[in-house]
Protein backbone atom coordinates (compact mmCIF):
# COMPACT_ATOMS: atom_id res chain seq x y z
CA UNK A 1 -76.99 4.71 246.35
CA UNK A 2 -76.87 3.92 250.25
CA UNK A 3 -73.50 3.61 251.87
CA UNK A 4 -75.39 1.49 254.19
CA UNK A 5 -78.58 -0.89 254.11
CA UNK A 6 -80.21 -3.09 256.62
CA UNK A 7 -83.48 -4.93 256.19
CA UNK A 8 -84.86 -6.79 258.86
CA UNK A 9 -81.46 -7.97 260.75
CA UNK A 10 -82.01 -10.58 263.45
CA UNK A 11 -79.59 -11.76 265.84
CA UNK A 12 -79.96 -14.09 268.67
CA UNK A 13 -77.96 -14.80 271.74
CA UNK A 14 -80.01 -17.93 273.72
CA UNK A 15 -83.28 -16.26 274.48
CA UNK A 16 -82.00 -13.04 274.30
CA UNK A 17 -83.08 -11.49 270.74
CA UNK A 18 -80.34 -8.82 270.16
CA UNK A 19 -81.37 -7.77 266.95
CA UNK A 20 -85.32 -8.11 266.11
CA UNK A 21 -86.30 -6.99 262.32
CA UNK A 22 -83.43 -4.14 262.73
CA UNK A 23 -83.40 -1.69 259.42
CA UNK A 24 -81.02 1.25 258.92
CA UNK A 25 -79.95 2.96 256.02
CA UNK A 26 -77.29 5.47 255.77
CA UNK A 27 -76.84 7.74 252.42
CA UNK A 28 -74.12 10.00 251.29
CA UNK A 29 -73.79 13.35 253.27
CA UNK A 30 -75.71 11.79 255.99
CA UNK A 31 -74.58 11.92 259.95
CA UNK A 32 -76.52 9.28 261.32
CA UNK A 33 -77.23 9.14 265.47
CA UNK A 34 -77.80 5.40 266.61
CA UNK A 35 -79.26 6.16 269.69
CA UNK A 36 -80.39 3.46 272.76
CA UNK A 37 -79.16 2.37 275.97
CA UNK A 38 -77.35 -0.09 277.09
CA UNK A 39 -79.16 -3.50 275.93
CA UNK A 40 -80.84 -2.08 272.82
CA UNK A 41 -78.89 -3.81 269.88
CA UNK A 42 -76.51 -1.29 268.96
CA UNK A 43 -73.28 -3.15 269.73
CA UNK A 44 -74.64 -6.22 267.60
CA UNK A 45 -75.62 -3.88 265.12
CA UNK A 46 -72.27 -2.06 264.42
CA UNK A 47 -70.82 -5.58 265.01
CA UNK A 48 -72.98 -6.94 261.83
CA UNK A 49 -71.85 -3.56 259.87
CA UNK A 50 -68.03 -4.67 260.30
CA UNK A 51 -68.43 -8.18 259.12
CA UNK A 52 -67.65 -8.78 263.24
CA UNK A 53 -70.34 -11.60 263.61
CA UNK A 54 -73.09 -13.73 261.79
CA UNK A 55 -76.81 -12.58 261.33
CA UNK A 56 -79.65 -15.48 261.73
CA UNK A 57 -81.70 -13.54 259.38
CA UNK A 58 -82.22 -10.76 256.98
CA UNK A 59 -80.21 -8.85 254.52
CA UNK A 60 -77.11 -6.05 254.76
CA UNK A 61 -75.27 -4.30 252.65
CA UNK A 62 -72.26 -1.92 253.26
CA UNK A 63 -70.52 -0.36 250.25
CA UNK A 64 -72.25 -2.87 248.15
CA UNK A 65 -70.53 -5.69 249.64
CA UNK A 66 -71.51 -8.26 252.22
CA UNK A 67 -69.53 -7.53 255.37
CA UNK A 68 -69.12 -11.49 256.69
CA UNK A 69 -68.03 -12.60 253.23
CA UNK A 70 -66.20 -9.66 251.64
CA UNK A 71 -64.97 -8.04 255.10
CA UNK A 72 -60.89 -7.72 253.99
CA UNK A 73 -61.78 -5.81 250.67
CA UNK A 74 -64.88 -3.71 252.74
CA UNK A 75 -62.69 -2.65 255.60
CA UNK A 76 -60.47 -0.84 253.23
CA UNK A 77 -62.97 1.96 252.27
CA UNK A 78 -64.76 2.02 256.02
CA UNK A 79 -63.50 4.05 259.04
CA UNK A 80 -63.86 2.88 262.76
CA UNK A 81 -63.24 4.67 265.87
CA UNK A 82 -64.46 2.63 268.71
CA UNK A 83 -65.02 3.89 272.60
CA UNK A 84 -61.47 0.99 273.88
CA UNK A 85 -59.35 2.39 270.68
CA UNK A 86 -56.08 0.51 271.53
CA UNK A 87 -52.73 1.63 269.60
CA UNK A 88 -49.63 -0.50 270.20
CA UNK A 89 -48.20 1.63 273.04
CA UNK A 90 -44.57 0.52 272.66
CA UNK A 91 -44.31 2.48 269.26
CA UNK A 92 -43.37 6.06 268.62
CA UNK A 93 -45.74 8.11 267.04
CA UNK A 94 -43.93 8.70 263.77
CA UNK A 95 -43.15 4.65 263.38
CA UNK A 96 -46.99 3.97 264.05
CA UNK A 97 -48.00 6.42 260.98
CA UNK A 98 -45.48 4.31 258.78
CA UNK A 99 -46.49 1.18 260.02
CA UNK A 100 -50.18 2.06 258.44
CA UNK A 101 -49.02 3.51 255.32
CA UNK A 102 -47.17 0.18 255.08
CA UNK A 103 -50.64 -2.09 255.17
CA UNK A 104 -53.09 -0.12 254.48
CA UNK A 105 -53.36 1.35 250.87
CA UNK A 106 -55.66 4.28 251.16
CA UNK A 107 -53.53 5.86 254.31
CA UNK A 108 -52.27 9.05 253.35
CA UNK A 109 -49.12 9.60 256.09
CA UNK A 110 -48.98 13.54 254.78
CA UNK A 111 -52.53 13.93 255.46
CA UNK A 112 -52.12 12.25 258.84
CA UNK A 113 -49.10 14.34 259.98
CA UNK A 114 -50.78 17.43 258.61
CA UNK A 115 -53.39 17.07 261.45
CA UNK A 116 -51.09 15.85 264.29
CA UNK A 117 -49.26 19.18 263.87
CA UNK A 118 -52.30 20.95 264.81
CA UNK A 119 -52.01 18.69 268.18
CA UNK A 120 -49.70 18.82 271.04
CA UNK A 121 -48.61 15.54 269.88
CA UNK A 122 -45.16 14.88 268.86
CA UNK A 123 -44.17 12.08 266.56
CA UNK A 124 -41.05 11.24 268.44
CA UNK A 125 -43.33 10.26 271.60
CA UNK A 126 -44.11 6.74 272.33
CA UNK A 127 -47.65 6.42 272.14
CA UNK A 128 -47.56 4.87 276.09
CA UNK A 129 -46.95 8.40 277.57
CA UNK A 130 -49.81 10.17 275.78
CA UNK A 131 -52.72 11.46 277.77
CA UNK A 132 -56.34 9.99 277.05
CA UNK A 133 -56.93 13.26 274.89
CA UNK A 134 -53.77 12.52 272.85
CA UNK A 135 -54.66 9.39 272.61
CA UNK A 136 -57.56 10.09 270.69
CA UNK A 137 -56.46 12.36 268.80
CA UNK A 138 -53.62 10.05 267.42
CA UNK A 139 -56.12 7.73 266.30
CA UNK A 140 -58.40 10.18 264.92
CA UNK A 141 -56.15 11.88 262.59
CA UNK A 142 -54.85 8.17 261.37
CA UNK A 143 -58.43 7.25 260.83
CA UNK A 144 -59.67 10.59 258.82
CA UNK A 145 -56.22 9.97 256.74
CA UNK A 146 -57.98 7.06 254.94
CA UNK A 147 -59.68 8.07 252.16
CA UNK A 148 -63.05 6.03 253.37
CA UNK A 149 -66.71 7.20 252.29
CA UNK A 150 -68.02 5.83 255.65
CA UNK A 151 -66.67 6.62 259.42
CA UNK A 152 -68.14 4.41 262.61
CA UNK A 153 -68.26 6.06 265.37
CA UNK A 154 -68.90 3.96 268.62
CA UNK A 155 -68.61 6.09 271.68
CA UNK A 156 -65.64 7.67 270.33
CA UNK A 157 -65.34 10.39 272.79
CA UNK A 158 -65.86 8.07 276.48
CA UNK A 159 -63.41 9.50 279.31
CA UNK A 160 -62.51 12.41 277.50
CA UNK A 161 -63.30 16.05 278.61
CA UNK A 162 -65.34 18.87 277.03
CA UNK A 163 -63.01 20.45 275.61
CA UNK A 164 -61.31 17.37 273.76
CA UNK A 165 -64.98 16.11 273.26
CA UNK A 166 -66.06 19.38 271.24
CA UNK A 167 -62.38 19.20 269.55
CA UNK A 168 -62.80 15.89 268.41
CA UNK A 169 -66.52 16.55 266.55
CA UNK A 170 -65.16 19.83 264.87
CA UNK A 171 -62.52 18.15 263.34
CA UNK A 172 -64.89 15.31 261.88
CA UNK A 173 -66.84 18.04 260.84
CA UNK A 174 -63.78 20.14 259.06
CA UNK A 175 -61.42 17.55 257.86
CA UNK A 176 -63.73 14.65 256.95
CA UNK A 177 -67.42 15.25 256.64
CA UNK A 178 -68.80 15.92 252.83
CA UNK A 179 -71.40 15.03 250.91
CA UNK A 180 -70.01 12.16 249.48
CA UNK A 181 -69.59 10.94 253.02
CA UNK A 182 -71.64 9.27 255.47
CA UNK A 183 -70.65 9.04 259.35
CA UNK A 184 -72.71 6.05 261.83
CA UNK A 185 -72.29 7.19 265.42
CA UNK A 186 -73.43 5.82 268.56
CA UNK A 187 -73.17 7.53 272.26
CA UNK A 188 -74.56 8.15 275.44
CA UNK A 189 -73.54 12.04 275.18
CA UNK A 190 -76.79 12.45 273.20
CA UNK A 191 -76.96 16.41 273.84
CA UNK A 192 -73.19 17.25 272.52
CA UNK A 193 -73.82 15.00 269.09
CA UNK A 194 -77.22 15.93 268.06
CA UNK A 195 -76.19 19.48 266.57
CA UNK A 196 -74.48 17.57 263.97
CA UNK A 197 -76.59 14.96 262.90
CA UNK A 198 -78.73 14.90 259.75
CA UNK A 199 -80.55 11.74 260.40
CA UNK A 200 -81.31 9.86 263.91
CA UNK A 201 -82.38 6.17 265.02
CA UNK A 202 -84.06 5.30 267.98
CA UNK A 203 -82.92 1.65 268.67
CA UNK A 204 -85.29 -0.54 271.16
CA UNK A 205 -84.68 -4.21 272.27
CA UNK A 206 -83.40 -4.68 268.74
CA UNK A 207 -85.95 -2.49 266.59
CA UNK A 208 -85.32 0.65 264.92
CA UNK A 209 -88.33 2.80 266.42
CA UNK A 210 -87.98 5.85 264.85
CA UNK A 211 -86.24 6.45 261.43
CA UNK A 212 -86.25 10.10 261.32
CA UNK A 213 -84.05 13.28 259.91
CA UNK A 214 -83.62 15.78 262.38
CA UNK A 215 -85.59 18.61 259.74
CA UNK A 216 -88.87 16.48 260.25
CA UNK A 217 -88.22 16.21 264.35
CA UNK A 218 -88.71 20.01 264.40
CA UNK A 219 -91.74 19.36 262.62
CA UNK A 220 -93.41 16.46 263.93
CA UNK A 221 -92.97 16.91 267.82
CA UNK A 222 -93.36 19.97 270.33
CA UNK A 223 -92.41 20.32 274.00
CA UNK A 224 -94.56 23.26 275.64
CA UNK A 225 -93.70 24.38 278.80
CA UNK A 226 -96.73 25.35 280.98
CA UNK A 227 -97.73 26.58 284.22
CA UNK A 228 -99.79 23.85 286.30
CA UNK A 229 -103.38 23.91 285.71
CA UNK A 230 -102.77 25.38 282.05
CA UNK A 231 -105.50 22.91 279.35
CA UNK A 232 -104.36 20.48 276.72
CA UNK A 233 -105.34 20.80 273.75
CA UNK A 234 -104.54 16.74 272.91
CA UNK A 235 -103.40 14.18 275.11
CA UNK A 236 -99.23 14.53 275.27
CA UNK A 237 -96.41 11.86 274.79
CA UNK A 238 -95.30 12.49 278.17
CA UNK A 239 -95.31 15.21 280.96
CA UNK A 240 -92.92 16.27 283.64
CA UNK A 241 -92.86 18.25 286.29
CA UNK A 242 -89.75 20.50 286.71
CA UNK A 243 -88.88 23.83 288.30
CA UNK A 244 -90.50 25.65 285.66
CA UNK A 245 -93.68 23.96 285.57
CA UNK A 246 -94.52 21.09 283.58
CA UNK A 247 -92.94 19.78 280.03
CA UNK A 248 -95.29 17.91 277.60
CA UNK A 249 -94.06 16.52 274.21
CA UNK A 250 -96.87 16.55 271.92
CA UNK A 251 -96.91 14.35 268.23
CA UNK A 252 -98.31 15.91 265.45
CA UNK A 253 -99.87 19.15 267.19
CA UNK A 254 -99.96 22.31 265.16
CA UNK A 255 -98.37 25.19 266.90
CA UNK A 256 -101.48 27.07 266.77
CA UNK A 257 -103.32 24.58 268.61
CA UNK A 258 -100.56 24.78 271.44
CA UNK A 259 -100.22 28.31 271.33
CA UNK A 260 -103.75 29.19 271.62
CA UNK A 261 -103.40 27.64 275.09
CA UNK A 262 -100.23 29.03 276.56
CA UNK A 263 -100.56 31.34 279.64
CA UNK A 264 -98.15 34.32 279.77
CA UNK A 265 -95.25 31.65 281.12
CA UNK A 266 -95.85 28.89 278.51
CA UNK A 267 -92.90 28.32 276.11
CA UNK A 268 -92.82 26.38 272.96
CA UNK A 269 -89.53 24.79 271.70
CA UNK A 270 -88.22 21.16 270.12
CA UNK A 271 -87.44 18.35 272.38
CA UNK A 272 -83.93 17.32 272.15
CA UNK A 273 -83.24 13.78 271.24
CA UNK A 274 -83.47 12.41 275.17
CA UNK A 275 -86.43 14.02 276.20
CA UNK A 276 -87.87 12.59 272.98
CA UNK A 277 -86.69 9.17 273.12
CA UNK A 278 -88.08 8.58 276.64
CA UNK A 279 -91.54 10.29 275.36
CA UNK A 280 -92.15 7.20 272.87
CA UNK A 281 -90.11 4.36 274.75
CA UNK A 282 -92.47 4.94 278.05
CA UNK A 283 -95.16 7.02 276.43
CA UNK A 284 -97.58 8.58 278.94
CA UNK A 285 -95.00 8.27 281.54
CA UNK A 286 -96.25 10.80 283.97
CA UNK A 287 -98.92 12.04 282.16
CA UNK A 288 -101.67 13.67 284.53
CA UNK A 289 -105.39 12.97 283.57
């Protein structure tokens, strides 16, 4: 069963087609990287997922329910964690955790203060004088005490420092993540997620162009590393030119192939996920003939 599925979502704003035949599915004990820049669809697309606006076309499903129409009862068993997170600021910490125990009936306040003594928090502080980091981590351990088989993540980590930023992932990854689970995140901090993700999208101007787990990435594509001058065996994705000579991505090129070429400098590895995503939205960017 999919915690989440998407077939063919369209969305328009004007002329401006913000969603374009958009399809995503996201399973149990998946961790699922939306990944685009700014413009791509992936606001409109998490907006859809949380019942936040109408679709002109196509068919979703979240937890077996229809987000516009059965958003209230949805909402219950789904977990958000957006990048402008506001808490009311005037309330202590320890009122706030009662205050959701109070409406929501899958909070577990235990659970919740179990993780905030881990913090530097303290539940007699007003939420107003906590630090961005705090901040954060407040709404974190609220969100992970809610007994919810699917966790949004939408830039959850903007403004916040390394050290809170790897903080905030290991706990998602210790006191949440399991394969009953699934976890949708979206951010421009593509290098510090991609370690943990299972599956990945590629969104573009409102398509999903690559559908992909991160096993068959290894697989499929191959960045070599290669002195200037060094031959191709097959025309690359892309090539540039950095200080230690020039990276291609290749598709589909056995490592043989690619290895039978390298001169005592060359390097194989993986692309990570922005090298790659630039290599098929502007392919042969740069490539030299």
């Amino acid at each position: 069963m999919s915690i989440v599925q998407a077939k063919g979502l369209v969305k328009q704003y004007g002329d401006v087609r913000a969603l374009d035949g958009f399809d995503l599915t996201v399973k149990p004990g998946q961790i699922v990287g939306l990944i685009g820049p700014n413009g791509s669809g992936k606001t409109t697309a998490l907006n859809a997922l949380l019942g936040l606006n109408n679709l002109d076309s196509g068919s979703l499903s979240v937890l077996d329910k229809k987000p516009m129409l059965q958003r209230a009862k949805m909402m219950q068993s789904v977990a958000y964690i957006a990048d402008t997170g506001i808490l009311p600021s005037w309330m202590k910490v320890s009122e706030l955790l009662k205050y959701v125990a109070a409406v929501h009936p899958k909070f577990n306040i235990v659970r919740a203060q179990e993780m905030l003594s881990r913090t530097e928090i303290r539940q007699n502080k007003r939420v107003s004088v906590l630090s961005k980091g705090m901040h954060v981590q407040l709404h974190l351990a609220i969100v992970l005490a809610i007994d919810a088989p699917l966790l949004v993540l939408d830039e959850p980590t903007l403004g916040l420092d390394i050290v809170y930023r790897q903080q905030f992932y290991d706990t998602i990854l210790n006191d949440y993540f399991n394969e009953q689970r699934g976890i949708l995140v979206t951010t421009h901090e593509v290098r510090e997620i991609e370690h943990i993700l299972t599956d990945v999208v590629f969104m573009h101007r409102g398509k999903a162009m690559l559908t992909t787990s991160m096993a068959d990435i290894a697989e499929k594509y191959i960045k070599l590393t290669a002195t200037n001058g060094d031959p191709l065996p097959a025309t690359p994705l892309s090539a540039r030119k950095t200080l230690a000579g020039t990276e291609y991505i290749f598709d589909n090129v056995g490592r043989a192939d690619l290895s039978a070429q390298l001169s005592p400098n060359g390097v194989l590895s993986t692309p990570n996920l922005a090298e790659l995503f630039v290599a098929l939205v502007e392919p042969n960017q740069g490539v030299m003939q």
